[in-house]
N, C-alpha and C. Protein backbone atom coordinates (compact mmCIF):
# COMPACT_ATOMS: atom_id res chain seq x y z
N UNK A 1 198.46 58.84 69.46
CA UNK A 1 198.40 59.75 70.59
C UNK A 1 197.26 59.39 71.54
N UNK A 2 196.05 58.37 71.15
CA UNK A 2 194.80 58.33 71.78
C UNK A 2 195.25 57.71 73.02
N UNK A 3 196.31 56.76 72.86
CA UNK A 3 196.49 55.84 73.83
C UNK A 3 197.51 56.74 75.07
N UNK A 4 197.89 57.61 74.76
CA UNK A 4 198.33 58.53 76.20
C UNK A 4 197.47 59.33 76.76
N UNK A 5 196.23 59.49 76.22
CA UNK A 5 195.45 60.53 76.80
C UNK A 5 194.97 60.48 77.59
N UNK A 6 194.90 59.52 78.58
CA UNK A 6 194.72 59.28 79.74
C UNK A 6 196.09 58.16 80.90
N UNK A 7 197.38 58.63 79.87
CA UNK A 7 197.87 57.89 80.81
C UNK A 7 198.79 58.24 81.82
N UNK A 8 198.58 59.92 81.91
CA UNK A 8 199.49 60.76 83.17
C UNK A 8 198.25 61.50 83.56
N UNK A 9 198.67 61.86 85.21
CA UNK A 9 197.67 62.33 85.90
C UNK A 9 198.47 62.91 87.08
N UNK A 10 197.99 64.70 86.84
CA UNK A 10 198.36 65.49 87.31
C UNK A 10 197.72 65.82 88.70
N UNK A 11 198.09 65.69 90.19
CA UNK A 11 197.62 66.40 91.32
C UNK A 11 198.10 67.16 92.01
N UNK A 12 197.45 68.32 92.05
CA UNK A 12 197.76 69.81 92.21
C UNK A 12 198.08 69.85 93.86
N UNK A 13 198.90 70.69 94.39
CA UNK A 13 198.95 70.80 95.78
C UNK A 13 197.91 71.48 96.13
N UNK A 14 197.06 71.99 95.65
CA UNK A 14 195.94 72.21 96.63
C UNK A 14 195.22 70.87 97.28
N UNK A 15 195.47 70.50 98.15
CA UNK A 15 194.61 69.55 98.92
C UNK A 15 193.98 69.52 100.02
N UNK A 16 193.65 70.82 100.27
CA UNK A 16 193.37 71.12 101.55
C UNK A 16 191.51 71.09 101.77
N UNK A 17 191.13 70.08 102.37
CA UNK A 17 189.79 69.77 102.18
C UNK A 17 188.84 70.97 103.28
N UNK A 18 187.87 71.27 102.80
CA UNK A 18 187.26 72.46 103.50
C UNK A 18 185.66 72.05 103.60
N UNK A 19 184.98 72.42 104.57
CA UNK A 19 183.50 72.33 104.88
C UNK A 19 183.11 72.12 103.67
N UNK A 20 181.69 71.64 103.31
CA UNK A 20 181.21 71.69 101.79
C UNK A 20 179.65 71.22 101.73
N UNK A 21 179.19 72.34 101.15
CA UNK A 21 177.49 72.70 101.43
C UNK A 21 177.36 71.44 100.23
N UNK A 22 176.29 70.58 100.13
CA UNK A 22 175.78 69.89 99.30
C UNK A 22 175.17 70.37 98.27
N UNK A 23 176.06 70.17 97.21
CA UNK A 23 175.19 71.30 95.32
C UNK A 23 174.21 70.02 95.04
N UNK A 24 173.42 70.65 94.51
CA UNK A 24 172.49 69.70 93.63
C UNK A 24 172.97 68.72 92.47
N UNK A 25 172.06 67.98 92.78
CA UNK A 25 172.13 66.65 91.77
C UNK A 25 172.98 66.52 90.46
N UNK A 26 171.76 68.13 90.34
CA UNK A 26 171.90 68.05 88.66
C UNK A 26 173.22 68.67 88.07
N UNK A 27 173.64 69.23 89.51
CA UNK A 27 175.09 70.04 89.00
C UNK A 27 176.68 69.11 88.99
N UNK A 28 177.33 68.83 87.71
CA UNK A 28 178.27 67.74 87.56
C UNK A 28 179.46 68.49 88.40
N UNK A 29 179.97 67.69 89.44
CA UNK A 29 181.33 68.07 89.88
C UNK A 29 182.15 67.38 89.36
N UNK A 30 183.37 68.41 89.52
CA UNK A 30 184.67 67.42 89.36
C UNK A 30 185.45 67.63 90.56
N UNK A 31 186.88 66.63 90.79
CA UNK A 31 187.16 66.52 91.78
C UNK A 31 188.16 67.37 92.02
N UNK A 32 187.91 68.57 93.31
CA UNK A 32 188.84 68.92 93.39
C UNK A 32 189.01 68.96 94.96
N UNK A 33 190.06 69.75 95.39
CA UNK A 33 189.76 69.96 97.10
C UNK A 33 189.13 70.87 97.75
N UNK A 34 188.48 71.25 97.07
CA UNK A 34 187.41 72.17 97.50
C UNK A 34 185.60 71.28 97.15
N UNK A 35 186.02 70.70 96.06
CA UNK A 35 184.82 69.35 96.14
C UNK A 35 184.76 68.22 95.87
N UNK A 36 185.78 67.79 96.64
CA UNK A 36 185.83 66.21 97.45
C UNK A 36 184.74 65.68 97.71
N UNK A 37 184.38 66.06 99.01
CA UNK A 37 183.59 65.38 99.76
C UNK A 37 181.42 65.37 98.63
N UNK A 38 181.87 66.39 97.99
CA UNK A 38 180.68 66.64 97.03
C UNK A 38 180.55 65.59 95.69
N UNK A 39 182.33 65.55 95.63
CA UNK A 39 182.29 64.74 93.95
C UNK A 39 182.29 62.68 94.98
N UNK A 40 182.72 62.32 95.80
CA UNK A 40 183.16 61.34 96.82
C UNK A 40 181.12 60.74 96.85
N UNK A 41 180.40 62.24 97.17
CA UNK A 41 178.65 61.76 97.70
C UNK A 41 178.11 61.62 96.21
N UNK A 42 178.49 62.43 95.54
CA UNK A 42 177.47 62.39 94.24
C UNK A 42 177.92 60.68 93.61
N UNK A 43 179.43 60.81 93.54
CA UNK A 43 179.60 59.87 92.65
C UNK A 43 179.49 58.16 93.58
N UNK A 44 178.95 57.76 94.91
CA UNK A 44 178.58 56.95 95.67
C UNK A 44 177.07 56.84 95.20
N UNK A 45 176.50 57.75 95.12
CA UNK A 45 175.09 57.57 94.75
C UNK A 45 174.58 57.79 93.19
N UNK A 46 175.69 57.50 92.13
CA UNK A 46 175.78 57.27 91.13
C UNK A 46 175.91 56.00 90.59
N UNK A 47 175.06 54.68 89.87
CA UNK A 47 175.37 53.55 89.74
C UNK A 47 176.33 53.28 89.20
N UNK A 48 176.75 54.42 88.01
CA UNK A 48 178.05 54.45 87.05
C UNK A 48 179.28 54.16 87.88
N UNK A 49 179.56 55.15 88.59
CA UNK A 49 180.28 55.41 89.50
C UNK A 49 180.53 55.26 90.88
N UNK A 50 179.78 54.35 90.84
CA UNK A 50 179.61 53.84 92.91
C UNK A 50 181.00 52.82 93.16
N UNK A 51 180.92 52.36 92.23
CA UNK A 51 182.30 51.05 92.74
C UNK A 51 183.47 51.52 92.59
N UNK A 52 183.53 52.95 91.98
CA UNK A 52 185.05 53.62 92.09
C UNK A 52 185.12 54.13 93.55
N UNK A 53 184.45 54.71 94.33
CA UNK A 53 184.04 55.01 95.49
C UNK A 53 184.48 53.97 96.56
N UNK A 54 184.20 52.68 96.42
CA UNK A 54 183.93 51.46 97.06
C UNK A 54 185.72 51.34 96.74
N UNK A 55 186.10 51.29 95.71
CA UNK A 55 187.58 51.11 95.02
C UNK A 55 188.73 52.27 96.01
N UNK A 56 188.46 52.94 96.17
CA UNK A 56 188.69 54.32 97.01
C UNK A 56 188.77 53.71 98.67
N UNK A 57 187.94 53.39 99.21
CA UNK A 57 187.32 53.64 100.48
C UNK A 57 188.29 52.12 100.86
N UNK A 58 187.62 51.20 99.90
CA UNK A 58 188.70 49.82 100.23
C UNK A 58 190.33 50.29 100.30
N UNK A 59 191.53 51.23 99.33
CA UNK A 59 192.50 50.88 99.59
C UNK A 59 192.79 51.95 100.72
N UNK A 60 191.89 52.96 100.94
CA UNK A 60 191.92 53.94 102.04
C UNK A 60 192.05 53.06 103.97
N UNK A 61 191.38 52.05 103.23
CA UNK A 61 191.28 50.88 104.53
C UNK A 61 192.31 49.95 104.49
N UNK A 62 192.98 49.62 103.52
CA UNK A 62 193.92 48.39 103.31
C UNK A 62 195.18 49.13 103.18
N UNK A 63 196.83 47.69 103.78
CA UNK A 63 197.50 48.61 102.82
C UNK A 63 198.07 49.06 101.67
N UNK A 64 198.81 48.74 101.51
CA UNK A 64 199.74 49.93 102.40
C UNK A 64 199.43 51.30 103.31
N UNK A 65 197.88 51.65 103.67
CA UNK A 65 197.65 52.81 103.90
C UNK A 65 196.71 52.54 105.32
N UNK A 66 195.20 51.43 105.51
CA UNK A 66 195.14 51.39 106.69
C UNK A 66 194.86 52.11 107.56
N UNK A 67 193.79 53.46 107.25
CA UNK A 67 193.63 54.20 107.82
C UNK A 67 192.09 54.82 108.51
N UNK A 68 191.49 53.36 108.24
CA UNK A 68 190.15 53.33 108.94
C UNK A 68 188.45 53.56 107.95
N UNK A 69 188.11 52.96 108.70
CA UNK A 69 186.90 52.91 107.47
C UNK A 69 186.04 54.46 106.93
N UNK A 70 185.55 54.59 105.81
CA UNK A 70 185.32 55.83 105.11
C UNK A 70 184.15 56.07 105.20
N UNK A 71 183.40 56.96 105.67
CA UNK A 71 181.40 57.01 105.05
C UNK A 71 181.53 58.53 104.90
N UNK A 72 180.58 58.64 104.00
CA UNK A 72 179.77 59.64 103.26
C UNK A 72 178.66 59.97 104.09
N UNK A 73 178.49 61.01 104.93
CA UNK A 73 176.85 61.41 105.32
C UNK A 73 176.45 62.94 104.79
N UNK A 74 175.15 63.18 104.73
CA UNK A 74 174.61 64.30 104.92
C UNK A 74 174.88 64.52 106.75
N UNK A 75 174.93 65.58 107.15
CA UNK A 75 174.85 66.46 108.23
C UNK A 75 174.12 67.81 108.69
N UNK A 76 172.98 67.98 109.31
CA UNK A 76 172.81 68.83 109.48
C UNK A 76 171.39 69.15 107.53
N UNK A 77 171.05 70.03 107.47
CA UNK A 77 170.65 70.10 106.14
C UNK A 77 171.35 70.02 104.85
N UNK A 78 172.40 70.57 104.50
CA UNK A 78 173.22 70.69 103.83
C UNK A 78 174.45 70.54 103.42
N UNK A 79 175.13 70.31 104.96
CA UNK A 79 176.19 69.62 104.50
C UNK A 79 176.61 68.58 104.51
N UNK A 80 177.94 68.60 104.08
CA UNK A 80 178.05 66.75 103.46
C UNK A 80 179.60 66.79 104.37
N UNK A 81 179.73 65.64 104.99
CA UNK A 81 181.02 65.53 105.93
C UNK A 81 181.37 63.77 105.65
N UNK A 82 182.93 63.70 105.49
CA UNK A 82 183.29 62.23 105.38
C UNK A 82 183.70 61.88 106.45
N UNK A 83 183.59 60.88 106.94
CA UNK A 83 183.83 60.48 108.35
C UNK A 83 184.92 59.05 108.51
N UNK A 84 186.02 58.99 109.35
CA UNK A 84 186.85 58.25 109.32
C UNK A 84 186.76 57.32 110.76
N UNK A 85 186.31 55.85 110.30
CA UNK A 85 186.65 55.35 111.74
C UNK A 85 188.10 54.46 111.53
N UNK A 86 188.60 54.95 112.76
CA UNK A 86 189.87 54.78 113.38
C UNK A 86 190.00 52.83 113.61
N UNK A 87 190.92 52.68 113.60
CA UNK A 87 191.00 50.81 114.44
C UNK A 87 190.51 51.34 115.67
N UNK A 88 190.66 52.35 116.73
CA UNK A 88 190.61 52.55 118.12
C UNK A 88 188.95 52.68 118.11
N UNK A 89 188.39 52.57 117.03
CA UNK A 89 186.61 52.77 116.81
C UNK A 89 185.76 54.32 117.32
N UNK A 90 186.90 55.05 117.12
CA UNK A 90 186.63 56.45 117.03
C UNK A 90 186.50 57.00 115.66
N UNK A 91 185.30 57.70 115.64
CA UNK A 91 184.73 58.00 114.65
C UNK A 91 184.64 59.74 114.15
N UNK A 92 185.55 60.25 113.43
CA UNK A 92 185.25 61.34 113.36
C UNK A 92 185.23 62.14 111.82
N UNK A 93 184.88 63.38 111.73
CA UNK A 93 185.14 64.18 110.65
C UNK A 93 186.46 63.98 110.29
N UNK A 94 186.68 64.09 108.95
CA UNK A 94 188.21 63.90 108.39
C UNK A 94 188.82 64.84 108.47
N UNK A 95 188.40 65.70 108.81
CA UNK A 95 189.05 67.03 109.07
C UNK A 95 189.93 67.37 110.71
N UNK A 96 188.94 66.11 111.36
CA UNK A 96 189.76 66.64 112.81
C UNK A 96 190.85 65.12 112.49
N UNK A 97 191.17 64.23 111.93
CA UNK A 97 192.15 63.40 111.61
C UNK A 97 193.51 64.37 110.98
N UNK A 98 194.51 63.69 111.05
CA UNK A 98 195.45 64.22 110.30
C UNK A 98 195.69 64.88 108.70
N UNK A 99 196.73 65.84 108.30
CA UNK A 99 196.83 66.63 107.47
C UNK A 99 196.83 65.51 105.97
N UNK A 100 198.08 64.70 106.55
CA UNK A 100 198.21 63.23 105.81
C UNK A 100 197.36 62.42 105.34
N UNK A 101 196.37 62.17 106.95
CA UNK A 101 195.36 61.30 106.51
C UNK A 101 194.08 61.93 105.16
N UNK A 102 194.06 63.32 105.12
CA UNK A 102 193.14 64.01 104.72
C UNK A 102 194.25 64.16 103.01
N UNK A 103 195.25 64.33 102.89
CA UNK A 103 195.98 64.14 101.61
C UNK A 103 195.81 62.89 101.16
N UNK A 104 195.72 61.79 101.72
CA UNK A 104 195.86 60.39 101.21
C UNK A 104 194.43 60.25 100.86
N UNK A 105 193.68 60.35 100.94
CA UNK A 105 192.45 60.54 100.58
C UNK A 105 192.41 61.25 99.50
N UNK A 106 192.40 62.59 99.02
CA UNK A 106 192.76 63.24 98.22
C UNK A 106 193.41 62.92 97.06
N UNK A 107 194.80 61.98 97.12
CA UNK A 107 195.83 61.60 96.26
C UNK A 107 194.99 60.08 95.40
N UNK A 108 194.65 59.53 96.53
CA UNK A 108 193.81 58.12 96.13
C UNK A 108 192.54 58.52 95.21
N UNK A 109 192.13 59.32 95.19
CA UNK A 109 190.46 59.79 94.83
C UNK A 109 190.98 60.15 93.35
N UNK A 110 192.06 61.17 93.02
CA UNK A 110 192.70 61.59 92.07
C UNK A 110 192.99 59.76 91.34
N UNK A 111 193.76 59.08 91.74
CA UNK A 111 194.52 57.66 90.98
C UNK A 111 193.44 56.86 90.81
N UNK A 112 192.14 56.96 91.60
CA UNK A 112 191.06 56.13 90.84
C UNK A 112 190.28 56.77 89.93
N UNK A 113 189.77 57.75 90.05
CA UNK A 113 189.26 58.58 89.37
C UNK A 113 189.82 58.14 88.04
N UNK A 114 191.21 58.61 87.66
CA UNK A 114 192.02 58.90 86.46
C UNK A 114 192.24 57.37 85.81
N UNK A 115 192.21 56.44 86.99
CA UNK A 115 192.61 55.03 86.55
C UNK A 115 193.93 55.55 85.31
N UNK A 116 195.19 55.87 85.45
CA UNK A 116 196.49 56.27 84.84
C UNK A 116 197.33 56.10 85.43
N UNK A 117 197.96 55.36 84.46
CA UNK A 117 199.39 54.60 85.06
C UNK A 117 200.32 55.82 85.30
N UNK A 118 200.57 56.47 85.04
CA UNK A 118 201.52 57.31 85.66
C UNK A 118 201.30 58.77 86.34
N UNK A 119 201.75 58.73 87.96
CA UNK A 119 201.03 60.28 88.46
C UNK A 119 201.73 61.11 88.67
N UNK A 120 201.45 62.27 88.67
CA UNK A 120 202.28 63.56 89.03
C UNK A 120 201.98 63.76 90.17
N UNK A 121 202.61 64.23 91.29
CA UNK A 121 201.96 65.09 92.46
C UNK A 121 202.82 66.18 92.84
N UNK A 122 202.45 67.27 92.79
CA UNK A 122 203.17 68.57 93.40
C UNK A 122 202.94 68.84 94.98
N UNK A 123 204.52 68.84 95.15
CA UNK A 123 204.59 69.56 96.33
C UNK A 123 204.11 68.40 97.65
N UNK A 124 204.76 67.32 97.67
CA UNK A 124 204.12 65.92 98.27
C UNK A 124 203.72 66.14 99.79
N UNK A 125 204.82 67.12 100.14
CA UNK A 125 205.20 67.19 101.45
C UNK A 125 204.42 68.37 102.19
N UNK A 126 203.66 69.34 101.55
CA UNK A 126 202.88 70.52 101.90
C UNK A 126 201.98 69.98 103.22
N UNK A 127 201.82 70.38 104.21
CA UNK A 127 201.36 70.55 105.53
C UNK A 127 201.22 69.32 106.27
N UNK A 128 202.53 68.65 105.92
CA UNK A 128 202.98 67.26 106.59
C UNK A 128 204.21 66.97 107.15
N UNK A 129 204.07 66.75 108.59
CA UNK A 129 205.42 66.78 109.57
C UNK A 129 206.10 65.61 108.86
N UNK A 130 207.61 65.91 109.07
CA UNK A 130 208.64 64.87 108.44
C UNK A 130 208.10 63.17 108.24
N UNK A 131 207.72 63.36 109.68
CA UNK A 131 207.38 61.47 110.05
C UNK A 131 206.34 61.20 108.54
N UNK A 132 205.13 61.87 108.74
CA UNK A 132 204.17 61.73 107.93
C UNK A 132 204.62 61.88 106.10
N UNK A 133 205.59 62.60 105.69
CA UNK A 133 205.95 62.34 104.53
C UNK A 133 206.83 61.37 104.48
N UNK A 134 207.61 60.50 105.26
CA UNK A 134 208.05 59.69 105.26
C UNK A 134 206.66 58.11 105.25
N UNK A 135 205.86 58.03 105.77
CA UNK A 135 204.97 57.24 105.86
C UNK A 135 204.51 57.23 104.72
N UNK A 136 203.89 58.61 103.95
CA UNK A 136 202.93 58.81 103.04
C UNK A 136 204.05 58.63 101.56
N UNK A 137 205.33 58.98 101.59
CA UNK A 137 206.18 58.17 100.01
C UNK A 137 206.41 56.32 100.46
N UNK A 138 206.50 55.67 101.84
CA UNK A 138 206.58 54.33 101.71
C UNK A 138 205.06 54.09 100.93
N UNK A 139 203.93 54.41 101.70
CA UNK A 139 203.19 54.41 101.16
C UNK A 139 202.83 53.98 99.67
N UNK A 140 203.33 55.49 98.82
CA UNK A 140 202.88 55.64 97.52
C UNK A 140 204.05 54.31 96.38
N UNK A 141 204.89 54.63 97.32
CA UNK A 141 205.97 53.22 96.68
C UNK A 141 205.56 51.87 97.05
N UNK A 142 204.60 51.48 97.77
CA UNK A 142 204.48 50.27 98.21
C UNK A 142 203.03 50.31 97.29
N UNK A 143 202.41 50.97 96.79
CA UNK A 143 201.30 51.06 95.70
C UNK A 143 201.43 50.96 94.21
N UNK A 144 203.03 51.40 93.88
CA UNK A 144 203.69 51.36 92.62
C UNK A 144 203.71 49.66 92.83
N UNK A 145 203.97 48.95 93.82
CA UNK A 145 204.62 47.62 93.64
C UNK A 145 203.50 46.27 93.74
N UNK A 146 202.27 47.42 93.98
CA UNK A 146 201.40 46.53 94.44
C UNK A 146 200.56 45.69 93.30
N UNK A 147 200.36 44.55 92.63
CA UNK A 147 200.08 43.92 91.62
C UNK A 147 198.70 44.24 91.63
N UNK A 148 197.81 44.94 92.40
CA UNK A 148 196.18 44.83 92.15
C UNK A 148 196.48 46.47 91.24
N UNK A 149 197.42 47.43 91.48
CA UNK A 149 197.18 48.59 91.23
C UNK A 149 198.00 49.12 89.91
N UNK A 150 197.47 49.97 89.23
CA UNK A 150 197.00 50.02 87.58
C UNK A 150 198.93 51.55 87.87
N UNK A 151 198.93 52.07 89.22
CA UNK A 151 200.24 52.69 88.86
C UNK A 151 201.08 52.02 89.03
N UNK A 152 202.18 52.61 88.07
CA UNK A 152 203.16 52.39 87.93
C UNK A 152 204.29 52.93 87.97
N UNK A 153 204.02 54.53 87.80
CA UNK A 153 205.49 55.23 88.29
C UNK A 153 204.52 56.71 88.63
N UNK A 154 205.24 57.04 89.86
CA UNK A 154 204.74 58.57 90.64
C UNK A 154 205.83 59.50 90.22
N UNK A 155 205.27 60.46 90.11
CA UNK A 155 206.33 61.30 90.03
C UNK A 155 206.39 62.51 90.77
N UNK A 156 207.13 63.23 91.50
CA UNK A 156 206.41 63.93 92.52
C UNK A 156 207.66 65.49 92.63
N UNK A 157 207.39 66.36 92.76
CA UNK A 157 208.02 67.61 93.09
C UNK A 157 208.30 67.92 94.16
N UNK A 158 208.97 68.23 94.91
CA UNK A 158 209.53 68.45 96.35
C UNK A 158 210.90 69.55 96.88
N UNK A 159 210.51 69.78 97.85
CA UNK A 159 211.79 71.07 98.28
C UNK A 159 212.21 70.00 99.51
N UNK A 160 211.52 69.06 99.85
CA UNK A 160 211.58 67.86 101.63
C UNK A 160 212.94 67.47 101.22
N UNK A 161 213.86 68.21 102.65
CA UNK A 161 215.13 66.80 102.52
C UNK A 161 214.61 65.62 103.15
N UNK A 162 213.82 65.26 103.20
CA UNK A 162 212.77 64.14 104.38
C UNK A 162 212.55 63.26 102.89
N UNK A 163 211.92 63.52 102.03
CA UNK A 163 211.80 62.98 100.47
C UNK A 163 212.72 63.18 99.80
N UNK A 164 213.44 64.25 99.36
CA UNK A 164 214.41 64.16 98.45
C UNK A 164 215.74 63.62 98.32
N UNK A 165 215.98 63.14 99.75
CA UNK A 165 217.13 62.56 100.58
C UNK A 165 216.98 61.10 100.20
N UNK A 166 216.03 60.30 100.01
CA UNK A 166 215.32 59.01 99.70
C UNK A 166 216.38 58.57 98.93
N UNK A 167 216.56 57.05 99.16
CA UNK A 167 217.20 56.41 98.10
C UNK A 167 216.32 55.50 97.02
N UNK A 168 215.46 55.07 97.59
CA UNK A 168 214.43 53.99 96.76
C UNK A 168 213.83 54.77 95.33
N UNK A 169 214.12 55.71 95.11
CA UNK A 169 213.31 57.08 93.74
C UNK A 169 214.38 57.04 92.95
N UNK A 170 214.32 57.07 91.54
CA UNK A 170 215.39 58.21 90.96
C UNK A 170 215.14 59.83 91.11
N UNK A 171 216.13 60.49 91.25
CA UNK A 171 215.87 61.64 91.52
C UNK A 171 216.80 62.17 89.94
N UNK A 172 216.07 63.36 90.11
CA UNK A 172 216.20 64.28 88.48
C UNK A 172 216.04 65.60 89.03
N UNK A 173 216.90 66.24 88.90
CA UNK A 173 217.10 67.98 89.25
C UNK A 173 216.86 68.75 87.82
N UNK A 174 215.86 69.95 88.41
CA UNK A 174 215.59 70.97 87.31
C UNK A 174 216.25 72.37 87.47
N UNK A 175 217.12 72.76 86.47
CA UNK A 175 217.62 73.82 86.88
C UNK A 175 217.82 74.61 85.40
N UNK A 176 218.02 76.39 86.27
CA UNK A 176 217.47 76.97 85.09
C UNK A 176 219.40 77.70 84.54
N UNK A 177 219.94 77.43 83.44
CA UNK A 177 221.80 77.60 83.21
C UNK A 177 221.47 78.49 81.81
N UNK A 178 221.62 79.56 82.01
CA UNK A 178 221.67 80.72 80.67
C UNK A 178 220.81 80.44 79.64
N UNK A 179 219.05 80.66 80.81
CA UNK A 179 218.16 80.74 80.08
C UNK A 179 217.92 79.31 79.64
N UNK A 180 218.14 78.39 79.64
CA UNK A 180 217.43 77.10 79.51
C UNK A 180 217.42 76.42 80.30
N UNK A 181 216.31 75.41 80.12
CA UNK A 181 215.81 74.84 81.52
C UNK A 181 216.78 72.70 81.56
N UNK A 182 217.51 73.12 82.62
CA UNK A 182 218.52 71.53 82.20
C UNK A 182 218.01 70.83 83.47
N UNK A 183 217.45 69.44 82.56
CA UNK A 183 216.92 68.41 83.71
C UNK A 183 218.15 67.30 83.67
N UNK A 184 218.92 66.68 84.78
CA UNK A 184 219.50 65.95 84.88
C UNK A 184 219.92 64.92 86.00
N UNK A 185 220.57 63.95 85.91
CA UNK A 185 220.73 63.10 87.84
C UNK A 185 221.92 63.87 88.80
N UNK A 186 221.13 64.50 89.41
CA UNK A 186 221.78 65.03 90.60
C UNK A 186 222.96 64.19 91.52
N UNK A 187 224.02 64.58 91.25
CA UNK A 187 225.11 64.28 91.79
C UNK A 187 224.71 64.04 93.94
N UNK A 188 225.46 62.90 94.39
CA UNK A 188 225.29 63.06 96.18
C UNK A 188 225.85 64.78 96.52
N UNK A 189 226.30 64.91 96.16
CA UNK A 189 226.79 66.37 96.31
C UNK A 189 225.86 67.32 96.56
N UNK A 190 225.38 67.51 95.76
CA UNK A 190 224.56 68.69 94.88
C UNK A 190 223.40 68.30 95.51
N UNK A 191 222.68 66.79 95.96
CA UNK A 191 221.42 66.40 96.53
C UNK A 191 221.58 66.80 98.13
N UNK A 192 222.84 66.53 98.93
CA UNK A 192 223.13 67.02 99.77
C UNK A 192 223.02 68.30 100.27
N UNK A 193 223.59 68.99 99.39
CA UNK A 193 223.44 70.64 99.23
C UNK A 193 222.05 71.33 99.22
N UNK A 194 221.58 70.72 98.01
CA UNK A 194 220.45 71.45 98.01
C UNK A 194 219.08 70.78 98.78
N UNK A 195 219.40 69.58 99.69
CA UNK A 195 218.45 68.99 100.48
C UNK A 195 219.42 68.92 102.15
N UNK A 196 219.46 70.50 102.41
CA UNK A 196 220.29 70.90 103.59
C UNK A 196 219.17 70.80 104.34
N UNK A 197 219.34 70.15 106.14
CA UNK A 197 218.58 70.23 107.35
C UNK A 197 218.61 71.16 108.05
């Protein structure tokens, strides 16, 4: 059993990154979306942990994803803000960048962190216009295929006919038939149906 215990990795749809006062040193975070940008500074200025950071920030810049270079600052006294420069060499809070760009960050931080071949993600498509969940599953499929990277199969939950419509996935329907729960391959029919525009 030792050898699965780190080899699925669950990310929660909360990803919604928010302001974030700088905790002390001595206090261990973990990563969530509420302390990103806290677990992202601590663990940069951690020797243990600096090159997962660096590991992060590189495929955040490369692609399949390409979305501009990453820094860590203090701001102001206390807080801590990540900052994204653009190819156009505009430089801003990640927060005034896109919903996407601020999930892909999020999703990546989770797959290095965990270093686990296989990920979960709920709810892929939560506060991302069609285009952008279409970008952000080529994306995560062009990372499954990518020979430097340790995943190997995503697995992801979705209501998006924008995602669930996809042909490149197997798709597997969960449904609940007199009290038990039946997972099976969804007929074009039935994917149609229940991934109505």
């Amino acid at each position: 059993m030792n050898r699965l215990d780190n080899a699925f990795v669950r990310i929660p749809p909360d990803r919604f990154l928010s302001q974030e006062q700088e905790l002390p040193r001595e206090t261990k975070v973990e990563l969530t979306a509420k302390t990103l940008k806290n677990w992202l500074f601590q663990s940069l200025h951690d020797q243990n942990t600096e090159m997962m950071i660096r590991e992060i920030t590189q495929q955040f810049n490369s692609k399949p994803f390409g979305h501009g270079n990453l820094s860590l600052v203090r701001t102001g006294k206390t807080e801590i803000e990540a900052f994204v420069e653009g190819k156009d060499g505009l430089k801003l809070p990640i927060g005034r960048r896109s919903s996407g760009i601020q999930q892909i960050l999020m999703i990546l931080s989770y797959i290095v962190q965990a270093n686990s071949p296989i990920i979960g993600i709920e709810e892929l498509e939560i506060n991302l216009s069609p285009q952008m969940q279409k970008v952000l599953v080529t994306s995560l499929l062009e990372l499954i295929n990518s020979k430097s990277s340790i995943v190997r199969q995503i697995i992801f939950t979705t209501h998006s006919p924008h995602i669930g419509k996809r042909n490149e996935a197997e798709r597997r329907g969960v449904w609940m038939e007199k009290g038990a729960t039946i997972v099976k391959k969804p007929t074009e029919a039935v994917t149609k149906d229940f991934f109505k525009n």
